[in-house]
Protein backbone atom coordinates (compact mmCIF):
# COMPACT_ATOMS: atom_id res chain seq x y z
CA UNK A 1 8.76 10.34 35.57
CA UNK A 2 10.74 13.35 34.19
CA UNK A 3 9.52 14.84 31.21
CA UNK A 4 11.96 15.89 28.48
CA UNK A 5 11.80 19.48 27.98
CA UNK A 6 11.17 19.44 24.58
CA UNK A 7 7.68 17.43 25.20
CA UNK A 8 6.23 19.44 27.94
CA UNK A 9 5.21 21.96 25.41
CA UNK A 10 3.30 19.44 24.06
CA UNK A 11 1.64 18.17 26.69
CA UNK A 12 0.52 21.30 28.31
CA UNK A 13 -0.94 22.46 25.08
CA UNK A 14 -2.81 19.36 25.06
CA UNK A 15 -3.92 19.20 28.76
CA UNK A 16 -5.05 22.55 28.08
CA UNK A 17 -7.22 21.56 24.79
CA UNK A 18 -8.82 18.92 27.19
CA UNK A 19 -10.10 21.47 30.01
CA UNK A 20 -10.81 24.02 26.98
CA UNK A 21 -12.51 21.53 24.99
CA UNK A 22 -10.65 22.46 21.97
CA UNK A 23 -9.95 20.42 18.67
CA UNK A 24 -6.21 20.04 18.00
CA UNK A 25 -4.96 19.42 14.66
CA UNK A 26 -1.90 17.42 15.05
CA UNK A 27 0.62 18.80 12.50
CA UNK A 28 4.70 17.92 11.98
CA UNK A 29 5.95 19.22 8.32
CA UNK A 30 2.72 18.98 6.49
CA UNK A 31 3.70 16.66 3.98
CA UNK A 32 0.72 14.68 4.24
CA UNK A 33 -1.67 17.66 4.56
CA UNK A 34 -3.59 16.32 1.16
CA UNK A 35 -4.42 13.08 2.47
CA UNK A 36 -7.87 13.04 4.46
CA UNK A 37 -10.25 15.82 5.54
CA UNK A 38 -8.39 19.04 8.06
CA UNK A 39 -11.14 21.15 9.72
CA UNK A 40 -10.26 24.15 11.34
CA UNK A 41 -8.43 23.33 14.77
CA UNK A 42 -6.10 24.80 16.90
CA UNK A 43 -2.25 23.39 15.80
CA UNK A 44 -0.44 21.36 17.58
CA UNK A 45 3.30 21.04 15.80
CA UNK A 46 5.30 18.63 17.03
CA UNK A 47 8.64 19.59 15.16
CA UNK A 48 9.99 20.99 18.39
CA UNK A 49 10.07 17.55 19.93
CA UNK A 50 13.08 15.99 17.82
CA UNK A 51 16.34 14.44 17.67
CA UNK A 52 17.26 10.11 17.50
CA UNK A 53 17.09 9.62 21.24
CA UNK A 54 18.66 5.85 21.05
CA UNK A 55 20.03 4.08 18.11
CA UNK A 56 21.54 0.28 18.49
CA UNK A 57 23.10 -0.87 15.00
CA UNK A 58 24.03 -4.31 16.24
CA UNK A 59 20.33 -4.50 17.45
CA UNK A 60 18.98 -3.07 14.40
CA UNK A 61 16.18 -0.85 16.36
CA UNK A 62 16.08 3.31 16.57
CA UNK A 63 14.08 5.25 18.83
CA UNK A 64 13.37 8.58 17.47
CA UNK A 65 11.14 11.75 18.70
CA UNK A 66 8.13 12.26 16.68
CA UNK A 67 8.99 15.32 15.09
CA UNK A 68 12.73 14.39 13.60
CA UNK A 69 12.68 15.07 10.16
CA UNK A 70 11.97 11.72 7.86
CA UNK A 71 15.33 12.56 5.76
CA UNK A 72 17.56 12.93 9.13
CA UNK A 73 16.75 9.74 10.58
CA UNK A 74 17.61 7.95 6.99
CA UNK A 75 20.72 10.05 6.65
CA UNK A 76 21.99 8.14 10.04
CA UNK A 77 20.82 5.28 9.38
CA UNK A 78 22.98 5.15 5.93
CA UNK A 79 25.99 6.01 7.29
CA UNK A 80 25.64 2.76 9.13
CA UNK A 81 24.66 0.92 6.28
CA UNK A 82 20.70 0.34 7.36
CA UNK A 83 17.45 1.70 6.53
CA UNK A 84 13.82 2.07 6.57
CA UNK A 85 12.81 -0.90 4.15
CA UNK A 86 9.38 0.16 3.66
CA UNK A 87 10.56 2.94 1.79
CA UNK A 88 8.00 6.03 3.39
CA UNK A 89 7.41 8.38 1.48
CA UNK A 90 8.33 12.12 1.56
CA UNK A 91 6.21 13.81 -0.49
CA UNK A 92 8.19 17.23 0.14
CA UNK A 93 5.78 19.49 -1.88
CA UNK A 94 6.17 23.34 -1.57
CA UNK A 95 3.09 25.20 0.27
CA UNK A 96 1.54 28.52 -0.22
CA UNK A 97 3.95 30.48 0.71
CA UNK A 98 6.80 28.34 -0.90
CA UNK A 99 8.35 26.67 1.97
CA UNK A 100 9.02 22.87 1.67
CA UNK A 101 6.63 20.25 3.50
CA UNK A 102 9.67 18.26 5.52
CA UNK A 103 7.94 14.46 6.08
CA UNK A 104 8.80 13.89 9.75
CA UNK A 105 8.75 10.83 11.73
CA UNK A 106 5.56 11.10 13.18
CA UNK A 107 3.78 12.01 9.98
CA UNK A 108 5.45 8.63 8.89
CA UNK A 109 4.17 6.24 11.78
CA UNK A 110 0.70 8.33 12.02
CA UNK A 111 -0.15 8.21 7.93
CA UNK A 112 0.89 4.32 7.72
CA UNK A 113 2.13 4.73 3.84
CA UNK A 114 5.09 2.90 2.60
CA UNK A 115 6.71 3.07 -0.92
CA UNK A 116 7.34 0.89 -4.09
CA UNK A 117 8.93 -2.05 -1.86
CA UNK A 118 5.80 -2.40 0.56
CA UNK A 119 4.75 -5.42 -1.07
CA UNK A 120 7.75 -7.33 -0.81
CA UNK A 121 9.24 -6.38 2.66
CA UNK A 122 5.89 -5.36 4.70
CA UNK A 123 4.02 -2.02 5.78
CA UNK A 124 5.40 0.49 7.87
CA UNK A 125 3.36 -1.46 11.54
CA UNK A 126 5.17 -4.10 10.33
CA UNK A 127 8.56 -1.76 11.59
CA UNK A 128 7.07 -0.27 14.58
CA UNK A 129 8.27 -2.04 17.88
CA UNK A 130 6.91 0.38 20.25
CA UNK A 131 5.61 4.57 20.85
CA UNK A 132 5.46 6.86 23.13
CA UNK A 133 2.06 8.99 23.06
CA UNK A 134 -0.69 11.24 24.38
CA UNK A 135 -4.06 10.65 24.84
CA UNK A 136 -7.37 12.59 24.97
CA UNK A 137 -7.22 12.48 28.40
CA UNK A 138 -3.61 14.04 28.93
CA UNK A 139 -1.80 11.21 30.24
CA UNK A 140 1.86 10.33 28.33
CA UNK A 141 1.72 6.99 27.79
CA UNK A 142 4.70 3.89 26.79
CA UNK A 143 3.12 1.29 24.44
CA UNK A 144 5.69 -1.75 22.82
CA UNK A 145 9.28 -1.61 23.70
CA UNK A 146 12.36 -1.66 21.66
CA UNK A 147 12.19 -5.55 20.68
CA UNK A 148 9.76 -7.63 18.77
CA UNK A 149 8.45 -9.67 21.38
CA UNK A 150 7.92 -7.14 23.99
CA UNK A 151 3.82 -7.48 25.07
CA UNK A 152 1.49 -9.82 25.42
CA UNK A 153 -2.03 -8.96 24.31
CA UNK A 154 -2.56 -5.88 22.24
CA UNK A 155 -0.34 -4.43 19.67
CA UNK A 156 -1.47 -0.82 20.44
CA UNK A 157 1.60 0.65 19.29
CA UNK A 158 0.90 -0.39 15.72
CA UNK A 159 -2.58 0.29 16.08
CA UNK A 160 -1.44 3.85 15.59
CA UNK A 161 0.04 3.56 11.93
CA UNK A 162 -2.30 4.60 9.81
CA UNK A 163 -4.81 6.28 12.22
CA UNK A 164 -3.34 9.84 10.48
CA UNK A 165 -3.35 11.08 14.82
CA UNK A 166 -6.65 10.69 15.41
CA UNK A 167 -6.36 8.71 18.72
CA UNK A 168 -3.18 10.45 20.12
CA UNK A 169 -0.35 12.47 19.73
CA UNK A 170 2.57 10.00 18.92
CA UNK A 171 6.13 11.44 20.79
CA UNK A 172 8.48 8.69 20.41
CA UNK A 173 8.49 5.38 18.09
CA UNK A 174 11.09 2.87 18.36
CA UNK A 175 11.41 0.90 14.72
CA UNK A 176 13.08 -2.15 13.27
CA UNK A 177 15.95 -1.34 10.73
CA UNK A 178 17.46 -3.43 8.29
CA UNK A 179 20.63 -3.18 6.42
CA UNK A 180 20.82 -1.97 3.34
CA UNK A 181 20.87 -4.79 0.55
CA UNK A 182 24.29 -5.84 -0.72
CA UNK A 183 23.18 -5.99 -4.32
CA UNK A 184 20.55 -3.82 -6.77
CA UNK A 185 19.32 -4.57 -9.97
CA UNK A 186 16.58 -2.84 -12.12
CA UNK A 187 14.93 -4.97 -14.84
CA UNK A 188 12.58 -3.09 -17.88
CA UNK A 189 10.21 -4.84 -19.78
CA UNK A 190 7.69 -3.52 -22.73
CA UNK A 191 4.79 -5.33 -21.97
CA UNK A 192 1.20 -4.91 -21.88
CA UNK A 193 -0.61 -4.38 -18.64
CA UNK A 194 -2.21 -7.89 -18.87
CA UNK A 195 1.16 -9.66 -19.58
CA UNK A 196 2.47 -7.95 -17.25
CA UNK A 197 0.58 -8.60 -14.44
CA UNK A 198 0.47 -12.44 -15.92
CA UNK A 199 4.59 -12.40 -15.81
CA UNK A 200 4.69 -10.90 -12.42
CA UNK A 201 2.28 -13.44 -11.27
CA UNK A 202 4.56 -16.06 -12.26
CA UNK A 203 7.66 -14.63 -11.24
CA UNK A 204 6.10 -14.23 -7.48
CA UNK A 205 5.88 -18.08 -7.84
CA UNK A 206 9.29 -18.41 -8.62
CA UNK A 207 12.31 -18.05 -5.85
CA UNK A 208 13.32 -14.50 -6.82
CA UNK A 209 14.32 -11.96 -4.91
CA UNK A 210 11.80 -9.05 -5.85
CA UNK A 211 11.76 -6.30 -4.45
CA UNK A 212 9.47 -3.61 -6.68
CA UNK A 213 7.61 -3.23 -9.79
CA UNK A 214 5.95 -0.49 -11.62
CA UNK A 215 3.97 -0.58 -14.45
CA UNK A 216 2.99 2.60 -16.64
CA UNK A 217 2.52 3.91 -20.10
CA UNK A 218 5.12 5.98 -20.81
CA UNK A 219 4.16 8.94 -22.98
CA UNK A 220 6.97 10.22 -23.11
CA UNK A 221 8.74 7.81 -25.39
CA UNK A 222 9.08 8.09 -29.02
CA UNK A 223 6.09 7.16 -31.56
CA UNK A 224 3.72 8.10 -29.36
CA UNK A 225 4.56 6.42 -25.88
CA UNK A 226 4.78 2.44 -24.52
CA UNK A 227 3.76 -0.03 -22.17
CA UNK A 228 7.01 -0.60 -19.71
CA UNK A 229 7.33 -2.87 -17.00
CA UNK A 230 9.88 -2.04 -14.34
CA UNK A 231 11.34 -4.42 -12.04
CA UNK A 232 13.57 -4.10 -8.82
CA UNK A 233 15.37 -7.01 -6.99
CA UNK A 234 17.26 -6.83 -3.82
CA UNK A 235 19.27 -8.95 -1.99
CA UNK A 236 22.53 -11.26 -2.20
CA UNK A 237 25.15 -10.44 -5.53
CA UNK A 238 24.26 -14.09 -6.45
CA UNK A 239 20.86 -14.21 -6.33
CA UNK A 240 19.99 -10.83 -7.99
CA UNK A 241 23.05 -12.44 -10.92
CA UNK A 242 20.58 -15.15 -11.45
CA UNK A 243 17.11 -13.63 -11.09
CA UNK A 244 19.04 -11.15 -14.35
CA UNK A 245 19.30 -14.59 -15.74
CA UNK A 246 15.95 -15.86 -15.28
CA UNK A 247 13.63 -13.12 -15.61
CA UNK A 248 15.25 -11.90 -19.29
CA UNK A 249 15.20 -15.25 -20.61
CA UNK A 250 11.60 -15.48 -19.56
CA UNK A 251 11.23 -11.78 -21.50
CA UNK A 252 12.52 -9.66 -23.65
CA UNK A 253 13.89 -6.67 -21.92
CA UNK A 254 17.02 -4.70 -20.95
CA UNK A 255 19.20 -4.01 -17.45
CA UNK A 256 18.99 -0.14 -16.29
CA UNK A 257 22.04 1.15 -14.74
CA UNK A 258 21.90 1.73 -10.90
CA UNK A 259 22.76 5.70 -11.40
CA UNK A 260 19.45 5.59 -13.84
CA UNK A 261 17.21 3.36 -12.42
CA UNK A 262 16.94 4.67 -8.21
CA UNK A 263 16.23 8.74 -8.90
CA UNK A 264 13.32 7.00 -10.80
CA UNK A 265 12.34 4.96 -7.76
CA UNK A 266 12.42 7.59 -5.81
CA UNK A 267 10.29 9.60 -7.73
CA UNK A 268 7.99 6.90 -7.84
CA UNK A 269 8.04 6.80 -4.04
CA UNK A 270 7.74 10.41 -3.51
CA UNK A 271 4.76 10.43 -6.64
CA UNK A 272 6.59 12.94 -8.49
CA UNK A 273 7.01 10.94 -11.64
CA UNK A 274 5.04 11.98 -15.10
CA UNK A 275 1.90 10.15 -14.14
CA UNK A 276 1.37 12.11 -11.24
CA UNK A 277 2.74 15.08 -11.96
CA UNK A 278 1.70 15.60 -15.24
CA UNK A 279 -1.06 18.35 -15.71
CA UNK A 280 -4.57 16.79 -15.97
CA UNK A 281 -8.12 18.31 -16.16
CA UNK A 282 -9.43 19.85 -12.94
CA UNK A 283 -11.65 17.62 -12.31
CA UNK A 284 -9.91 14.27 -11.94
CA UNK A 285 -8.53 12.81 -8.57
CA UNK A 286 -5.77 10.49 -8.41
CA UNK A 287 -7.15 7.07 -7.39
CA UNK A 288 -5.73 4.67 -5.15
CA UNK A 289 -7.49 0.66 -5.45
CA UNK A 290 -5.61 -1.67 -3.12
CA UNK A 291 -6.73 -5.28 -5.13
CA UNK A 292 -5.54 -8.78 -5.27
CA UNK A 293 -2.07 -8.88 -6.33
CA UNK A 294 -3.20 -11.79 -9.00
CA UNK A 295 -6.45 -9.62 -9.93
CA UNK A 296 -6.74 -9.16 -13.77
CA UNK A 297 -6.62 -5.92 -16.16
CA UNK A 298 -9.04 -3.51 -14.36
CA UNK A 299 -11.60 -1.72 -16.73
CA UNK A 300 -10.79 1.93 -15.16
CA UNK A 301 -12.11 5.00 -16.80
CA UNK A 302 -8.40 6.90 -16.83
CA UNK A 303 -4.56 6.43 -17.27
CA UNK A 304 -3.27 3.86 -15.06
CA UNK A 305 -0.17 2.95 -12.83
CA UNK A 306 0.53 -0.28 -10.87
CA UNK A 307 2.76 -0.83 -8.07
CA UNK A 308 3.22 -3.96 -5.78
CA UNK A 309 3.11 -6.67 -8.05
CA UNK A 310 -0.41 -5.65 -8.86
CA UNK A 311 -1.71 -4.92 -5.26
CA UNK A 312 -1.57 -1.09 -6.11
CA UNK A 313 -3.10 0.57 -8.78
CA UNK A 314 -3.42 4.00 -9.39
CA UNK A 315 -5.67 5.71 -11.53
CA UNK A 316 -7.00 9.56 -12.84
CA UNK A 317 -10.49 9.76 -12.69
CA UNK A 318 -13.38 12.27 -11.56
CA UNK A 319 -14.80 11.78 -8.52
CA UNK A 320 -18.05 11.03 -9.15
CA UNK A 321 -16.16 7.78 -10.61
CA UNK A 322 -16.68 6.41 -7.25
CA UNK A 323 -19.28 3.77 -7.50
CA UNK A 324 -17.73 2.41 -10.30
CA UNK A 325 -14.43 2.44 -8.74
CA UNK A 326 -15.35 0.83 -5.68
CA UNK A 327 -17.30 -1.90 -7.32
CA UNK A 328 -14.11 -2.94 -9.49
CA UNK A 329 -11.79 -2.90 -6.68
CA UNK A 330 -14.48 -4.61 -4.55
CA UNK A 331 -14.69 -7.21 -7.35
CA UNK A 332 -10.99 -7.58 -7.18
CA UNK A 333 -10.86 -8.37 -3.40
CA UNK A 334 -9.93 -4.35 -2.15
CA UNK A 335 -11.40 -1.34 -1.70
CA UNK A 336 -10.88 2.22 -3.70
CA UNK A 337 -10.30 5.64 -2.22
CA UNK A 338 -9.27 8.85 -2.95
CA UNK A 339 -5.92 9.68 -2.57
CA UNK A 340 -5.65 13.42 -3.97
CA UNK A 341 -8.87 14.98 -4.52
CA UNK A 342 -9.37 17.04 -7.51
CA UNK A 343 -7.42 20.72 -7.14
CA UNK A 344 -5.06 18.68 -4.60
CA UNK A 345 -4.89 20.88 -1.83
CA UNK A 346 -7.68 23.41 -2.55
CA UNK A 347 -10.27 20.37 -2.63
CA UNK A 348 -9.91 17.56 -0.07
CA UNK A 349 -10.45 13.99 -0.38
CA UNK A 350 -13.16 13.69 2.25
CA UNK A 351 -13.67 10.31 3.91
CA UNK A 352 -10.71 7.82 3.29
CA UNK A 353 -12.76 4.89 3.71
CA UNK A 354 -15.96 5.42 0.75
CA UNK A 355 -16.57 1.36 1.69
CA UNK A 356 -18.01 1.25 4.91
CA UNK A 357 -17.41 -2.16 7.46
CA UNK A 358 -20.51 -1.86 10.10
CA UNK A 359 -18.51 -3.82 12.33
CA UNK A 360 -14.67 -2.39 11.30
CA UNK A 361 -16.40 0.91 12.09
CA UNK A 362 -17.82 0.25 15.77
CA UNK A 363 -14.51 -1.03 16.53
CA UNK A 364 -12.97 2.20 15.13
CA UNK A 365 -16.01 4.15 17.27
CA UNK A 366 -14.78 2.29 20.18
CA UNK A 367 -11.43 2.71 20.02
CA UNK A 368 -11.65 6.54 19.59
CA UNK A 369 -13.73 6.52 22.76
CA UNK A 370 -11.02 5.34 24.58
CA UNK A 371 -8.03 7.32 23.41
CA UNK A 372 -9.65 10.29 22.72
CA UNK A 373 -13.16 9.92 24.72
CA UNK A 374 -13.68 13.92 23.81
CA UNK A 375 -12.73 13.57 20.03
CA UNK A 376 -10.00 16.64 20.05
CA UNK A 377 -7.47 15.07 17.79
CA UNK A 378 -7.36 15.35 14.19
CA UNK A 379 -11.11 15.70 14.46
CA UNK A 380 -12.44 14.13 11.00
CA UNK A 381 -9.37 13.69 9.13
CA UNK A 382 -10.50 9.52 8.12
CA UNK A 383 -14.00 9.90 8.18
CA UNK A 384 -16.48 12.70 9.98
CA UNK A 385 -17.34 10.76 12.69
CA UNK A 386 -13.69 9.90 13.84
């Protein structure tokens, strides 16, 4: 099979990491260079391999080279009235020497995060219909295909969301697009976090059409800050008319104006609102539990911020929180992991996963093996033995 000239690069770099025995650190814009452990490796970029190779708008599906910038691919797929649902992140933070981190592709399939509407329309594997990748062992292989129903047996190709490139080098994905909702409506709320969680409990219940939810102490308000509850719905004119209707007869609150309401969704996407922005002591990290969506008030020890109907919260605390983290999210149904370590970049995280699975992790061990029997890729980046 022909290679495209843009990949061979890739693959001979790898091919020669494999007879040199020489980690590779798998790297598009950097944009996710905070998240996990990066030892010291030889780079692999895969920006050179780019470009939307095959894009079917009746079909709703878009195959796209790994290292195609993140904001490209969403810039096509608006002019056709579609998107990414999931809403991935971009987190385009400057580096050292100034330069924006560009999210790619890639970076997008390979770190598995998805933005404020993940709990309502599904993760980003949820999207991914089939990849193109490399393995430790040099071969370029085709996993999935460009429909839903394409395999039977293993899903491998969304095995590799999340897996931050530690069992391949991903060169194509082919992902499910929807169109872009024909109505938007952003709902506020000042309400505790307890009756907040309580009213988005009972509004999941209810035939609504939500879409996202945030809810934060905002300091920044007069008298000294508030408790606000943010609410997005999507989807037909009529239904987000009524769910106005509903949900502000159920509570006091106020409609935000479109032209307000996404640059603050966004920012919440991208982390760049107050919360996480805002400067804190040294030694905190930012938090990330993954609970219950119907778990209770969490006694954290910092400032709080939940997303996903109450799936996600966020929270500023030291480090050596941990145990105490862990055990409230564990209580909660989840787990708790660091998401920026303290000094962001200077400091990393270290292991993603601080609960260990004995038999989640010999299926990880085993996996690895396979893909990557020599462990060159992304060598530590979840945990230090993968």
């Amino acid at each position: 099979m022909q290679v495209a000239p843009s990949l061979q690069p890739l693959l001979d770099q790898v091919r020669t990491a494999i007879e040199e025995r020489t980690p590779l650190q798998i790297r598009g814009g950097g944009s996710k260079d905070f998240v996990g452990t990066i030892q010291p490796a030889q780079r692999l970029d895969t920006r050179s391999h780019c470009g939307i190779l095959d894009y079917a708008p009746t079909e709703l599906v878009v195959t796209v080279a790994a290292g195609t910038p993140l904001a490209e691919l969403e810039a096509v797929l608006a002019e056709k009235g579609q998107c990414l649902p999931f809403e991935p992140p971009h987190f385009a933070w400057a580096s050292a020497e100034g330069q924006p981190r560009l999210a790619t592709v890639g970076g997008m399939v390979a770190s598995g995060l998805a933005g404020p509407a993940r709990a309502s329309v599904g993760s980003v594997r949820d999207y991914v219909l089939g990849l193109q990748l490399i393995n430790g062992q040099g071969q370029h292989l085709t996993f999935g295909g460009q429909v839903m129903k394409n395999v039977a047996g293993y899903d491998v190709s969304r095995l590799m969301a999340g897996a931050m490139g530690t069992l391949g080098v991903i060169t194509e994905v082919s992902l499910k697009v929807l169109p872009v909702a024909p109505a938007e409506a952003t709902l506020v709320f000042a309400l505790d976090q307890a009756t907040a969680l309580e009213q988005l409990h009972r509004w999941g219940g209810q035939p609504l059409p939500l879409n996202a939810s945030c809810w934060v102490h905002d300091d920044t308000a007069p008298g000294g800050g508030r408790d606000l509850l943010f609410v997005r719905l999507r989807g037909a004119m009529a239904a987000v008319e009524a769910a106005c209707r509903t949900m502000l007869a159920d509570a006091p609150g106020e409609r935000m104006a479109n032209t307000l309401a996404e640059p603050d969704w966004a920012l919440l996407r991208d982390q760049r609102l107050p919360f996480f922005v805002a400067p804190r002591s040294p030694e905190l990290a930012l938090w990330r539990l993954s609970v219950a969506p119907a778990a209770p008030v969490l006694d954290l020890p910092g400032p709080q911020l939940v997303e996903w109907h109450g799936g996600l919260r966020w929270v500023w605390a030291p480090q050596q929180a941990g145990a105490q983290l862990q055990a409230a999210a564990s209580a909660a149904g989840g787990n708790a992991t660091i998401f920026v370590a303290a000094s962001a970049d200077a400091v990393r995280a270290g292991c993603q996963f601080d609960a260990k699975d004995t038999a989640k992790d010999a299926i990880a061990k085993r996996l690895k093996a396979a893909f990557d029997p020599l462990g060159l890729f992304n060598p530590g980046r979840l945990c230090a033995d993968l």
